[in-house]
N, C-alpha and C. Protein backbone atom coordinates (compact mmCIF):
# COMPACT_ATOMS: atom_id res chain seq x y z
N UNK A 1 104.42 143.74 180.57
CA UNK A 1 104.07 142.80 179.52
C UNK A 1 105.16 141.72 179.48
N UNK A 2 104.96 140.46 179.45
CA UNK A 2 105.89 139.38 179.53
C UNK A 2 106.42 139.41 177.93
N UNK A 3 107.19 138.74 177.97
CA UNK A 3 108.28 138.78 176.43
C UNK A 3 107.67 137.93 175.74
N UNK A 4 106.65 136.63 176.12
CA UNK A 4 105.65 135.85 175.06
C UNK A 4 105.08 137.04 174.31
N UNK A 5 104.51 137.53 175.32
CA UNK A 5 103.36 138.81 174.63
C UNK A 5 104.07 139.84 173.65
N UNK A 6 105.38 140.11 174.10
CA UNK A 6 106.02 140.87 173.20
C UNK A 6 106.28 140.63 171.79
N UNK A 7 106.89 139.21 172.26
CA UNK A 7 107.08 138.65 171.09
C UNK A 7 105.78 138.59 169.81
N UNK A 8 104.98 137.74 170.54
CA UNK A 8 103.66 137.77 169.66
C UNK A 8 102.90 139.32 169.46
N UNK A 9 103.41 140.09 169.83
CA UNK A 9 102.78 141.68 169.51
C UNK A 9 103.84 141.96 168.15
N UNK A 10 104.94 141.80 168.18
CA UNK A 10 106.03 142.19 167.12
C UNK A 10 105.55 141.53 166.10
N UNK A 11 105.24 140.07 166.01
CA UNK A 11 104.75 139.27 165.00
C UNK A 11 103.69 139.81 164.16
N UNK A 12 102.52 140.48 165.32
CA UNK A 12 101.35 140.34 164.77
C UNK A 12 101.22 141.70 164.32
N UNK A 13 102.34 142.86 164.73
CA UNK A 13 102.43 144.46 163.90
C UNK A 13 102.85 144.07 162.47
N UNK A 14 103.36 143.26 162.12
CA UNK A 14 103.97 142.64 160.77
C UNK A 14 102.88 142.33 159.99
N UNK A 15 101.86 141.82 160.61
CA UNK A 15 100.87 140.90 159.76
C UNK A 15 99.64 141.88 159.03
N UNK A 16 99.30 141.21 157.70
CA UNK A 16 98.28 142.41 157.11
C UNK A 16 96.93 141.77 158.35
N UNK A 17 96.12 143.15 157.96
CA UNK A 17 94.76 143.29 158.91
C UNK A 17 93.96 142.03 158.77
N UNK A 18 93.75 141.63 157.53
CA UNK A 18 93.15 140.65 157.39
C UNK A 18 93.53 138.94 157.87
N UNK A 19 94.56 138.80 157.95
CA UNK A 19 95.14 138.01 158.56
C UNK A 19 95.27 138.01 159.97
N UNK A 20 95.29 139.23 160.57
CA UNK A 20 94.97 139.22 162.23
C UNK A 20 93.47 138.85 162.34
N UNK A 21 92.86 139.11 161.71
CA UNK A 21 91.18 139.35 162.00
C UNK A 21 91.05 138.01 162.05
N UNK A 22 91.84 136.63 160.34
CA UNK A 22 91.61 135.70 161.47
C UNK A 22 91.98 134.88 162.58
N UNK A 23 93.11 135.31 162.49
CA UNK A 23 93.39 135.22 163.75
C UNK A 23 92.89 135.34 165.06
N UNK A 24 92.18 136.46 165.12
CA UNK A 24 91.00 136.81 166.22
C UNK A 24 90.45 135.72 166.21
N UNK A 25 89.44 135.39 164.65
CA UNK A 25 88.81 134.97 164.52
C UNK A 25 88.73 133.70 165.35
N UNK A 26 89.68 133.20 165.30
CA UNK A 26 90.69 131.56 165.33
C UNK A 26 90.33 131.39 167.25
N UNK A 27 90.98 132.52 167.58
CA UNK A 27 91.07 132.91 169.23
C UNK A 27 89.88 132.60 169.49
N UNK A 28 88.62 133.07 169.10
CA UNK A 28 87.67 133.22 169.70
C UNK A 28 87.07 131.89 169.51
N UNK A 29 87.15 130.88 168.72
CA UNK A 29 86.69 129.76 168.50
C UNK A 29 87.28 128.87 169.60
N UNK A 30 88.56 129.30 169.74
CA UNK A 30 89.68 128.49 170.98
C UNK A 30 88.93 128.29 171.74
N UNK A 31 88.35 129.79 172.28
CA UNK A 31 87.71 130.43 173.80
C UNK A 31 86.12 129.42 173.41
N UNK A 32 85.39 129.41 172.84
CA UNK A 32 84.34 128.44 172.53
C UNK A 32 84.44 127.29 172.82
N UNK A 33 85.53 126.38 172.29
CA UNK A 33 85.46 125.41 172.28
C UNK A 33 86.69 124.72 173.85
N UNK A 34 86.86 125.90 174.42
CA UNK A 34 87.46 125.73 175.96
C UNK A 34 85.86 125.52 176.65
N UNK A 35 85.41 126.55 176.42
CA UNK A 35 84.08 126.51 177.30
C UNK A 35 83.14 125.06 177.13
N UNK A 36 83.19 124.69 175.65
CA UNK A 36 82.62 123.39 175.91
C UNK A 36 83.30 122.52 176.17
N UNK A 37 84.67 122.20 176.14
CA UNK A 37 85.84 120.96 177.07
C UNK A 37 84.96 121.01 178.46
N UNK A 38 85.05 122.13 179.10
CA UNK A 38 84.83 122.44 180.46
C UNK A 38 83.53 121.75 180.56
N UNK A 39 82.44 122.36 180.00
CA UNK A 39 81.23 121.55 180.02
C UNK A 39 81.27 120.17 180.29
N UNK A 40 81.39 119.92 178.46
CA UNK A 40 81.74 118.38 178.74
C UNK A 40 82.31 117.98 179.54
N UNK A 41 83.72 117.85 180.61
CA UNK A 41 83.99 117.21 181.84
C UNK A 41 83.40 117.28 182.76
N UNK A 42 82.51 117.69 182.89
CA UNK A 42 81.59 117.90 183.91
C UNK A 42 80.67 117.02 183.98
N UNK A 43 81.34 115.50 184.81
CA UNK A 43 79.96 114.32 184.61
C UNK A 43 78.70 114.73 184.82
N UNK A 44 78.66 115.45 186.01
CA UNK A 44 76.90 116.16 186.40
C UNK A 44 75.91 116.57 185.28
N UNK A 45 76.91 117.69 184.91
CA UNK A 45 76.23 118.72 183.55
C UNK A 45 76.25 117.60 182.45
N UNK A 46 77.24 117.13 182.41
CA UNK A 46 76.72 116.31 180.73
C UNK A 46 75.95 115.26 181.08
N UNK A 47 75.44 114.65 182.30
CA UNK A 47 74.16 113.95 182.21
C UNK A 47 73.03 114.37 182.07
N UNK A 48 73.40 115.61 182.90
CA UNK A 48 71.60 116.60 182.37
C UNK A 48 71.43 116.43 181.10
N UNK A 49 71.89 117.18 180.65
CA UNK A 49 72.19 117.25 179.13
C UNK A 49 71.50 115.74 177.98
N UNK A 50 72.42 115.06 178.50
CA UNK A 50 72.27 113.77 177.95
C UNK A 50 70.45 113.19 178.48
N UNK A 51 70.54 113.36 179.83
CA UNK A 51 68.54 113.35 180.15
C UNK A 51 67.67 114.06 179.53
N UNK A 52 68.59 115.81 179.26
CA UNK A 52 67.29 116.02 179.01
C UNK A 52 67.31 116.02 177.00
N UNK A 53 68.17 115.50 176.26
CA UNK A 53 68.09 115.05 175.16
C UNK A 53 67.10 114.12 175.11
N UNK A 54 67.21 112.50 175.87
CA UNK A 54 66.47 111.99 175.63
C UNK A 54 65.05 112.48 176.20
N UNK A 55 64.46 113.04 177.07
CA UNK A 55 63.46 113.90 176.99
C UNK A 55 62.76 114.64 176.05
N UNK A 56 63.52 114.96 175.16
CA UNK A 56 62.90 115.98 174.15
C UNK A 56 62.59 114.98 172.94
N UNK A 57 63.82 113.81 172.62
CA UNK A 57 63.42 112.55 171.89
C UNK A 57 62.10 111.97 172.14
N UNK A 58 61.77 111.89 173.48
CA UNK A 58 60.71 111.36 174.06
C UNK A 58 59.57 111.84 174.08
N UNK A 59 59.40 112.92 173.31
CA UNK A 59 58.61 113.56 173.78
C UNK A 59 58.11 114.38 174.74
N UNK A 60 58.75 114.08 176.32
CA UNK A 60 58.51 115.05 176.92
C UNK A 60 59.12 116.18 177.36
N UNK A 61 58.28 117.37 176.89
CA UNK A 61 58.48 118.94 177.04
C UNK A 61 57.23 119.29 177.27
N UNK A 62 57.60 120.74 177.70
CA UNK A 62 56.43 121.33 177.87
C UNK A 62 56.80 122.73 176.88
N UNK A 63 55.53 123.25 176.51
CA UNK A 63 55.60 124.58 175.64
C UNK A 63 56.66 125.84 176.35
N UNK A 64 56.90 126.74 175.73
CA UNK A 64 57.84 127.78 176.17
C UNK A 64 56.73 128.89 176.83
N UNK A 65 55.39 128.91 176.02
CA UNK A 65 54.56 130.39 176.63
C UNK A 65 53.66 129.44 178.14
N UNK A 66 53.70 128.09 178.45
CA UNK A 66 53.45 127.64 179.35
C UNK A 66 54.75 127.79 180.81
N UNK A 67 55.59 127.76 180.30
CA UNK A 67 56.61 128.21 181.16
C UNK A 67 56.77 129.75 181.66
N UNK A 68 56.81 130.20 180.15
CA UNK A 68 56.80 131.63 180.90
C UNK A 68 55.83 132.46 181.39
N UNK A 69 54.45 131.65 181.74
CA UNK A 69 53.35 132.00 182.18
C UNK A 69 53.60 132.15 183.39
N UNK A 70 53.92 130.86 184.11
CA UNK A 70 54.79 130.46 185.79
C UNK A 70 55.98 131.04 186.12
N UNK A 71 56.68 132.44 185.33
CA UNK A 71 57.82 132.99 185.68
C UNK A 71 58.75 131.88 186.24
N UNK A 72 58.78 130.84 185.83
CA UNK A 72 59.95 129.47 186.42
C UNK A 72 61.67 130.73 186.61
C-alpha cells in the first residue's frame, strides 16, 4: 500500500460512518462524471450524439417494439 493510501486510510478510520458514506458517495460521482469528460472529448461520439439529438428533435425515430422486432 503506498503512504497516499495510508495516509488517507488513517484519516478516514477517524471519520464517523456517515461522513465516509459521503464520501463514497462524492467518489462515485467523480467516477461518473470522469466517464462523461471522456465521452465528451471524443469528437466522433459527441457528434453522434449531437446528430442523433437533432434527430429525435426532428422527429425522426423509429418505435422501440419495431426495433426489437429486427433483433438490430
Amino acid at each position: 500500500m503506498s503512504a497516499v493510501k495510508r495516509q488517507a486510510k488513517a484519516v478516514i478510520d477517524k471519520l464517523p460512518d456517515a461522513v465516509v458514506q459521503s464520501l463514497l458517495d462524492f467518489m462515485q460521482k467523480l467516477r461518473e462524471w470522469e466517464a462523461t469528460r471522456e465521452i465528451l472529448e471524443d469528437e466522433e461520439f459527441s457528434a453522434e450524439i449531437e446528430r442523433g439529438l437533432r434527430d429525435v428533435k426532428a422527429g425522426r425515430t423509429v418505435e422501440w417494439r419495431k426495433i426489437k422486432r429486427t433483433n438490430v
